[in-house]
N, C-alpha and C. Protein backbone atom coordinates (compact mmCIF):
# COMPACT_ATOMS: atom_id res chain seq x y z
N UNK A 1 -27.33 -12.02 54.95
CA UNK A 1 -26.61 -13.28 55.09
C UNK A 1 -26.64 -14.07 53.79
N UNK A 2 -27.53 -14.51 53.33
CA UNK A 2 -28.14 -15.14 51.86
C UNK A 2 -26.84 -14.25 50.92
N UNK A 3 -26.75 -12.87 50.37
CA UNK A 3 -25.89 -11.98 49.76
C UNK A 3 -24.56 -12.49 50.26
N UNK A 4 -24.11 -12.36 51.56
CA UNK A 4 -22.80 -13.23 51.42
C UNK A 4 -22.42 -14.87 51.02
N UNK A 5 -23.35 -15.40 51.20
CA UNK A 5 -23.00 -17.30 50.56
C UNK A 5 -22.93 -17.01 49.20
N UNK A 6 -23.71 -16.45 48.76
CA UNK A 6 -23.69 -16.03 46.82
C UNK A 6 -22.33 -15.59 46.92
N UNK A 7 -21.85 -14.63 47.24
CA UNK A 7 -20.46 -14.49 47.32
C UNK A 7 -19.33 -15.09 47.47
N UNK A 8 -19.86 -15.91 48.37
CA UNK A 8 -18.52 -17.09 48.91
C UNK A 8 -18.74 -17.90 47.49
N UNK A 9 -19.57 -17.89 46.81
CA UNK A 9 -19.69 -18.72 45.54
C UNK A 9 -19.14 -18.30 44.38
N UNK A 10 -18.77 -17.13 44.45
CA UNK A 10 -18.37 -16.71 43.04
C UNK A 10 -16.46 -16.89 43.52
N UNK A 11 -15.75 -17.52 42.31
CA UNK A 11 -14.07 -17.86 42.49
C UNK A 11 -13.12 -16.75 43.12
N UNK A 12 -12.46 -16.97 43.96
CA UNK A 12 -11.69 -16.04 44.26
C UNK A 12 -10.97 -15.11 43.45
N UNK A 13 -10.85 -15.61 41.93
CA UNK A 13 -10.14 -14.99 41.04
C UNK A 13 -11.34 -13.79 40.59
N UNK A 14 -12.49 -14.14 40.63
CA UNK A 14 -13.63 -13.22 39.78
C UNK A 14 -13.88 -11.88 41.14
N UNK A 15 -13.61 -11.97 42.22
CA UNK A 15 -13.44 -10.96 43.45
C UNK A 15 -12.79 -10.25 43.65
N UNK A 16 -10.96 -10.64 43.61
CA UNK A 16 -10.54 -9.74 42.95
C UNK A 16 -10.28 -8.66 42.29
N UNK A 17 -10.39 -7.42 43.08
CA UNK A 17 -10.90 -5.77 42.03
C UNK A 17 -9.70 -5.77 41.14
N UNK A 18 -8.36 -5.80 41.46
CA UNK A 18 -7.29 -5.77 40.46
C UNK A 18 -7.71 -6.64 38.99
N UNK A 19 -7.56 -7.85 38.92
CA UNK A 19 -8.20 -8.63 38.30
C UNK A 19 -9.09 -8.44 37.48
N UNK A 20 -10.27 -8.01 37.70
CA UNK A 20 -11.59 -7.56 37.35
C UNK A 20 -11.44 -6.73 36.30
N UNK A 21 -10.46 -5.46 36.81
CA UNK A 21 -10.38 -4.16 36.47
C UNK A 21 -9.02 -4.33 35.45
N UNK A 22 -8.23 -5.23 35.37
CA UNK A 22 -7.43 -5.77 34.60
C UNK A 22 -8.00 -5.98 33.14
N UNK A 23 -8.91 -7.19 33.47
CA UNK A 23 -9.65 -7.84 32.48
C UNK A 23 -10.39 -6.42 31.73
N UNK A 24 -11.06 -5.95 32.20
CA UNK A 24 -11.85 -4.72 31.23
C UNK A 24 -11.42 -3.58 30.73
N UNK A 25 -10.06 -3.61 31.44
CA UNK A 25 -9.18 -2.78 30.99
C UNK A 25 -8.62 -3.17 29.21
N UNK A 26 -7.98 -4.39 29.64
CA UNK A 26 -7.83 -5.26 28.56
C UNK A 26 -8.94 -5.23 27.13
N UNK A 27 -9.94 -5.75 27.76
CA UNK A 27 -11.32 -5.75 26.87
C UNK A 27 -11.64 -4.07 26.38
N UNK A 28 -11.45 -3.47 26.81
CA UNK A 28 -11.74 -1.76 26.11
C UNK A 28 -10.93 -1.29 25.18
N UNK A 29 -9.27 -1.99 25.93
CA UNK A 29 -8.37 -1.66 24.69
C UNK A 29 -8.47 -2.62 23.24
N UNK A 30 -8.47 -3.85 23.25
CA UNK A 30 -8.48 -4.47 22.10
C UNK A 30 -10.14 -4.18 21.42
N UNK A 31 -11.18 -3.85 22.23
CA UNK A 31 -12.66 -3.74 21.04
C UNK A 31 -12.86 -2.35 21.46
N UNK A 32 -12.86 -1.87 22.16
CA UNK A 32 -13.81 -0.49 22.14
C UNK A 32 -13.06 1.09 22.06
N UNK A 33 -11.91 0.82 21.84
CA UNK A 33 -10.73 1.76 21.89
C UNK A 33 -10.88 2.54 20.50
N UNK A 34 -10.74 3.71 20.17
CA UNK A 34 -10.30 4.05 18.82
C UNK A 34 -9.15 3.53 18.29
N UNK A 35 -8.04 3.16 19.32
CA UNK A 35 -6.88 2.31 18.56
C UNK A 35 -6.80 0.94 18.84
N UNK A 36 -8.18 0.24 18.51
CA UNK A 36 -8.56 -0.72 18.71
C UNK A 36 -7.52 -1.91 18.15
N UNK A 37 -7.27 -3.22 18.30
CA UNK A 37 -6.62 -4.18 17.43
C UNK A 37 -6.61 -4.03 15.83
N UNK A 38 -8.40 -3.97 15.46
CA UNK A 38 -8.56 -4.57 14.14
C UNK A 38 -8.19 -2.66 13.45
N UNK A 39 -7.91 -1.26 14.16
CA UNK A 39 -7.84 -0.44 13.52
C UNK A 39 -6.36 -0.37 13.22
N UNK A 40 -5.45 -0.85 13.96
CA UNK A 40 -4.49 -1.15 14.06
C UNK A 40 -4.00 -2.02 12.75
N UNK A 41 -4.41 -3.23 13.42
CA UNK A 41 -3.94 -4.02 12.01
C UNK A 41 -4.38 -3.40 10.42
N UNK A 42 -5.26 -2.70 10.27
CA UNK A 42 -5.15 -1.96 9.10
C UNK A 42 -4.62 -1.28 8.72
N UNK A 43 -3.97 -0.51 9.50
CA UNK A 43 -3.36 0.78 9.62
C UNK A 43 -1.80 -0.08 8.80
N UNK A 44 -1.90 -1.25 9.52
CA UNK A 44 -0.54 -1.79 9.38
C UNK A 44 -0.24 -2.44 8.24
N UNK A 45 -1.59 -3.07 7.40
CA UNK A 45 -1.58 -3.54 5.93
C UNK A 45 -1.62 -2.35 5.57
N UNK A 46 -1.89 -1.57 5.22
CA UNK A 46 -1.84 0.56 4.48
C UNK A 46 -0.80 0.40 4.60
N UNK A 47 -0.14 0.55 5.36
CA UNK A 47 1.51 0.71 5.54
C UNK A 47 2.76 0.25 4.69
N UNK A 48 2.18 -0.98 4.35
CA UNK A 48 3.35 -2.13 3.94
C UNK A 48 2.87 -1.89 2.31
N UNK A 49 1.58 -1.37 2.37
CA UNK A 49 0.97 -1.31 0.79
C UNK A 49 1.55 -0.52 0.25
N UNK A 50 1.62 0.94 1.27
CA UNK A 50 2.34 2.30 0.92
C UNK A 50 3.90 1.84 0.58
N UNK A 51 4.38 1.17 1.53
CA UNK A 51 5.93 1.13 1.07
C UNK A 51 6.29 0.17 0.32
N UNK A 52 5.57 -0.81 0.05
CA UNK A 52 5.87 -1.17 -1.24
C UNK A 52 5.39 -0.59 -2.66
N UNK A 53 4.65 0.24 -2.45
CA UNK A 53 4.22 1.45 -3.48
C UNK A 53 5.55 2.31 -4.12
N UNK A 54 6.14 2.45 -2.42
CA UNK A 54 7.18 3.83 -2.37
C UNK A 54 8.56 3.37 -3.31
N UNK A 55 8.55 1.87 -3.17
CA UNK A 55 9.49 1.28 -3.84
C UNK A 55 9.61 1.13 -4.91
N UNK A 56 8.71 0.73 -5.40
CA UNK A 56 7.84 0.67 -7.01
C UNK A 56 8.56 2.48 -8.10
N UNK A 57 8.02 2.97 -6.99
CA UNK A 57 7.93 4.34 -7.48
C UNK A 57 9.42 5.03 -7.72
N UNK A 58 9.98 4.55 -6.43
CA UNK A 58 11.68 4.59 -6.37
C UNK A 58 12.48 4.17 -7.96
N UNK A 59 12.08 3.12 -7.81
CA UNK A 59 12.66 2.25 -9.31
C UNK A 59 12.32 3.16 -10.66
N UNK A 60 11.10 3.37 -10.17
CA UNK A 60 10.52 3.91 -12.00
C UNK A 60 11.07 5.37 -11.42
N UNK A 61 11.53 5.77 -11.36
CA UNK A 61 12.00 7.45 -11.03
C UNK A 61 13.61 6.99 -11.51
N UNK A 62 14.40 6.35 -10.72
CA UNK A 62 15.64 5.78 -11.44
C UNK A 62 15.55 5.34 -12.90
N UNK A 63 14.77 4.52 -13.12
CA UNK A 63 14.86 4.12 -14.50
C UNK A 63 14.16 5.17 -14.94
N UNK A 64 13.43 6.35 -15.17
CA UNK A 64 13.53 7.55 -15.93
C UNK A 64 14.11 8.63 -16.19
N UNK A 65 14.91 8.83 -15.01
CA UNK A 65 16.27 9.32 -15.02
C UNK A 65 17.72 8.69 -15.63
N UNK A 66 17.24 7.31 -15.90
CA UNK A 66 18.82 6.86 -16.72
C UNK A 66 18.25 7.14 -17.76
N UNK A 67 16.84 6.63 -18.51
CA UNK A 67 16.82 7.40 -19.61
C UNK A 67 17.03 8.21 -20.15
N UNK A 68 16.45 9.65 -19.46
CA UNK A 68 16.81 10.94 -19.44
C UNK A 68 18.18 11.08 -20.19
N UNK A 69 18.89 10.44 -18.95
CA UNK A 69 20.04 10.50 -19.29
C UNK A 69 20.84 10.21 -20.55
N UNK A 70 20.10 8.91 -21.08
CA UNK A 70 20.67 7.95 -22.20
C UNK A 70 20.27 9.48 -23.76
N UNK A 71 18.60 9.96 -23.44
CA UNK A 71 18.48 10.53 -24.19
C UNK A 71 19.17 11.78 -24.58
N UNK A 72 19.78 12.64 -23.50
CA UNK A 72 20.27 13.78 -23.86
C UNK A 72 21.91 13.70 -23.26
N UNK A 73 22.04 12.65 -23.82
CA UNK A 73 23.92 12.16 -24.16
C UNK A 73 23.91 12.07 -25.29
N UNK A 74 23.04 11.48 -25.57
CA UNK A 74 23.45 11.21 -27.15
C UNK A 74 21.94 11.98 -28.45
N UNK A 75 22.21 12.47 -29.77
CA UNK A 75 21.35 13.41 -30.33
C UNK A 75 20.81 12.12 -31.33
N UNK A 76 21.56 11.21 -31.51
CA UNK A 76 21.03 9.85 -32.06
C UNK A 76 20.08 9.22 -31.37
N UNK A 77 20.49 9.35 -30.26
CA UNK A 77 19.38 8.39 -29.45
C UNK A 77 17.67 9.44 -29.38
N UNK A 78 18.49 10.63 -28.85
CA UNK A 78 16.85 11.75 -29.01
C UNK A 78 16.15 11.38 -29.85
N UNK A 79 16.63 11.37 -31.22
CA UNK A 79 16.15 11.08 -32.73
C UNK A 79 14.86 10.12 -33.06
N UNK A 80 16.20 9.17 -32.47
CA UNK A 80 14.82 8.07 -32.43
C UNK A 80 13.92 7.71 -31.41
N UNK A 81 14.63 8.30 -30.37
CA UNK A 81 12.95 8.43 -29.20
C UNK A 81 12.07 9.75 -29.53
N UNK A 82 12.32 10.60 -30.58
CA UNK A 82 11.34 11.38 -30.75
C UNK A 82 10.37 10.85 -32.10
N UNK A 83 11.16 10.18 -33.02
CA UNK A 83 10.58 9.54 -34.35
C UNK A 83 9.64 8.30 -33.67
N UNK A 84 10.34 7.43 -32.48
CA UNK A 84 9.57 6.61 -32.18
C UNK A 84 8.03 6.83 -31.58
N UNK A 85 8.52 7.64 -30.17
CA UNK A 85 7.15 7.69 -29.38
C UNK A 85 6.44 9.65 -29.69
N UNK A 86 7.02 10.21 -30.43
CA UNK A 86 5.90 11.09 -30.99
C UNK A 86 5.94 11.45 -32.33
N UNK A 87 6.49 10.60 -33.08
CA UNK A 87 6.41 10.28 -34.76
C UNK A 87 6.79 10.87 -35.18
N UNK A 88 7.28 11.93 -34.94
CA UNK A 88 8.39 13.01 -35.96
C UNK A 88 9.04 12.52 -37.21
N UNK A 89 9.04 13.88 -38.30
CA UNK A 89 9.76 12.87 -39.12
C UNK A 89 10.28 14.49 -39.69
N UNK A 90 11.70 14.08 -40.34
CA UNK A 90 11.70 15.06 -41.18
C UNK A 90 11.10 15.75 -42.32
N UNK A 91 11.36 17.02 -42.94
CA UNK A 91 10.49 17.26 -44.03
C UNK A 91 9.98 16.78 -45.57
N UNK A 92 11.35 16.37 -45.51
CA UNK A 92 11.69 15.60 -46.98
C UNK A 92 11.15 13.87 -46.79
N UNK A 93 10.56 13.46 -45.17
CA UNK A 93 10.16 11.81 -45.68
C UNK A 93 8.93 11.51 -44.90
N UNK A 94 7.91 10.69 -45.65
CA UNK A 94 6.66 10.62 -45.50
C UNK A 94 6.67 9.12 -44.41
N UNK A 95 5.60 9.12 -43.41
CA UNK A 95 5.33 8.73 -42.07
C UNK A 95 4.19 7.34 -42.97
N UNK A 96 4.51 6.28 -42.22
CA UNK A 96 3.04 5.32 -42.59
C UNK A 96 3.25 4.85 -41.11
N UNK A 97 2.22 4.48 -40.52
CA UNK A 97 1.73 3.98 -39.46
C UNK A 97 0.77 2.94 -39.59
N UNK A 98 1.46 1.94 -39.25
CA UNK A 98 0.86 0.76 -39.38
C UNK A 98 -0.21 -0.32 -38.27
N UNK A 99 -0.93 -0.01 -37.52
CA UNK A 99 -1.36 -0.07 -36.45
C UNK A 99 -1.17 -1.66 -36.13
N UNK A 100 -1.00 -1.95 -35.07
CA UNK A 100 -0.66 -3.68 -34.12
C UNK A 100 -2.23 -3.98 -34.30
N UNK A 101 -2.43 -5.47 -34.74
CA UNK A 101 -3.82 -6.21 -34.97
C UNK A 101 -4.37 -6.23 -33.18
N UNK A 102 -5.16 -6.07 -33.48
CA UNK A 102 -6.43 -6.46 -32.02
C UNK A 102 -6.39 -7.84 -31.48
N UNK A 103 -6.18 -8.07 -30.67
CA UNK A 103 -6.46 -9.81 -29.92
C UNK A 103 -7.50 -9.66 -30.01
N UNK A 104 -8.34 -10.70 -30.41
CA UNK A 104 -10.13 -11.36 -30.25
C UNK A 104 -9.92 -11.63 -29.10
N UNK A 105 -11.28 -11.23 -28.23
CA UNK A 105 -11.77 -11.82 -27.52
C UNK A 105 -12.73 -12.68 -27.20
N UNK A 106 -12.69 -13.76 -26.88
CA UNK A 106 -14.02 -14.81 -27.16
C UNK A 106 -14.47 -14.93 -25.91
């Protein structure tokens, strides 16, 4: 008898097996789940990191392909992207390299 008044004491909402079994249902999926909330939401910053990566990457693939392009249209332009970025020079003229000063750091 005592076991049922304790009972009549607890809210009709907390008796409830649907309810109950609702709630912990709930509670397993958002903390104790492998596809928990917070694994989720990471998953979902990775994501946006990756594709704005993918974009990045998009661009610089286009713009090395117009180069490409710019370079082997024209034998002038080769010329001097080969004299520029791997110093070539012909036989008959001598190379000075003048190196860019250092920023101090303080």
């Amino acid at each position: 008898m005592d076991m049922l008044k304790r009972f009549k004491k607890v809210p009709a909402i907390l008796r409830n097996k649907f309810i109950v079994g609702g709630v912990l249902f709930v509670v397993w999926l958002l903390f104790v789940d492998r596809n928990n909330v917070f694994t989720q939401f990471t998953l979902s910053s990775e994501e946006s990191k990756l594709e704005d990566q993918k974009a990045f990457y998009k661009q610089e693939i286009d713009r090395a392909r117009q180069d490409q392009f710019e370079l082997l249209s024209s034998p002038e332009k080769l010329e001097k992207f080969a004299r520029e970025q791997y110093r070539m020079k012909k036989e008959d003229e001598d190379l000075f390299i003048i190196p860019e000063p250092k920023a101090k750091i303080d």
